[in-house]
Protein backbone atom coordinates (compact mmCIF):
# COMPACT_ATOMS: atom_id res chain seq x y z
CA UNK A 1 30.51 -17.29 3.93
CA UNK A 2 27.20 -15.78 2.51
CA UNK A 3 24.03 -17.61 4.09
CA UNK A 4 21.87 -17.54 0.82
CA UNK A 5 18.35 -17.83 3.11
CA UNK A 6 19.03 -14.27 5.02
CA UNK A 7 20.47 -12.78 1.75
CA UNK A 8 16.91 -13.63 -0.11
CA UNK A 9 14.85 -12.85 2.63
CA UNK A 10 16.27 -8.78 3.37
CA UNK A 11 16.27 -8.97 -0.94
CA UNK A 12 12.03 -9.86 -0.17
CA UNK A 13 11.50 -7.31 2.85
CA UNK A 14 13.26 -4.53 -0.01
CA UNK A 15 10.57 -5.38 -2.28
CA UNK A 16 7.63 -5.10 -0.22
CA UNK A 17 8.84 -1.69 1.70
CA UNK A 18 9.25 -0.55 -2.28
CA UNK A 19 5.48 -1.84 -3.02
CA UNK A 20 4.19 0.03 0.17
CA UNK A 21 5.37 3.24 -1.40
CA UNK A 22 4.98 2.79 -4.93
CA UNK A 23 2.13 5.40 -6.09
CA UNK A 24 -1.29 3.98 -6.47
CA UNK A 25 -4.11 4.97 -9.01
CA UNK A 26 -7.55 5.89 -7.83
CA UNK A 27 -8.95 2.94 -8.77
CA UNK A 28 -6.23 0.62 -7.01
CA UNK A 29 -7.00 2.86 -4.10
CA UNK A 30 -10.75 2.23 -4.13
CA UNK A 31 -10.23 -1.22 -4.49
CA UNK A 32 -7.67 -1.47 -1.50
CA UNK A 33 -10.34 0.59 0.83
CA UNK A 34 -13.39 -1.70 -0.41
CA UNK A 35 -10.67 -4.91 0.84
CA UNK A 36 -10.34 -3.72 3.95
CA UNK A 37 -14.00 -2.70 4.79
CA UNK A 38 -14.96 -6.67 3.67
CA UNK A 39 -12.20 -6.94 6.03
CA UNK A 40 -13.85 -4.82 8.94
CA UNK A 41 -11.07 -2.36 8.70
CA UNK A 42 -13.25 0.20 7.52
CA UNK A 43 -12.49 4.03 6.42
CA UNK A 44 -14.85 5.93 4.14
CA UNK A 45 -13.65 5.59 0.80
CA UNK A 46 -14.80 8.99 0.03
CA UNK A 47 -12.63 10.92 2.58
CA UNK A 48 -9.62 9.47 2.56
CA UNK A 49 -9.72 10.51 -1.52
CA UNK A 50 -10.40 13.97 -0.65
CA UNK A 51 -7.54 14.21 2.10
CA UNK A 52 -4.75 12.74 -0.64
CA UNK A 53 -6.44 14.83 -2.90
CA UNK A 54 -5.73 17.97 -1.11
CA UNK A 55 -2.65 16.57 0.87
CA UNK A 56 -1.04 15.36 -2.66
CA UNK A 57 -2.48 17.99 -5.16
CA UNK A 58 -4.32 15.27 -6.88
């Protein structure tokens, strides 16, 4: 016997490991950075873009 509540909830964790590596837009990262600074999880916006940038080929 299936339990339906384990089958939905590895189906939910799938999702969100696929949305934590889906590719991202400049903007949606510069929105994500400005989050977390409100947050006090703060990285400068500014390098971060320049390290994917030059990591990624951007």
């Amino acid at each position: 016997m299936l339990n339906i509540d384990s089958t939905n909830q590895v189906r939910v964790e799938n999702e969100l490991k696929s949305k934590l590596y889906a590719p991202m837009t400049e903007e949606e990262m510069l929105a994500r950075l400005k989050k977390s600074r409100e947050q006090g999880i703060s990285r400068d916006a500014d390098r971060v873009i320049s390290n994917m940038r030059s990591k990624y080929g951007l």
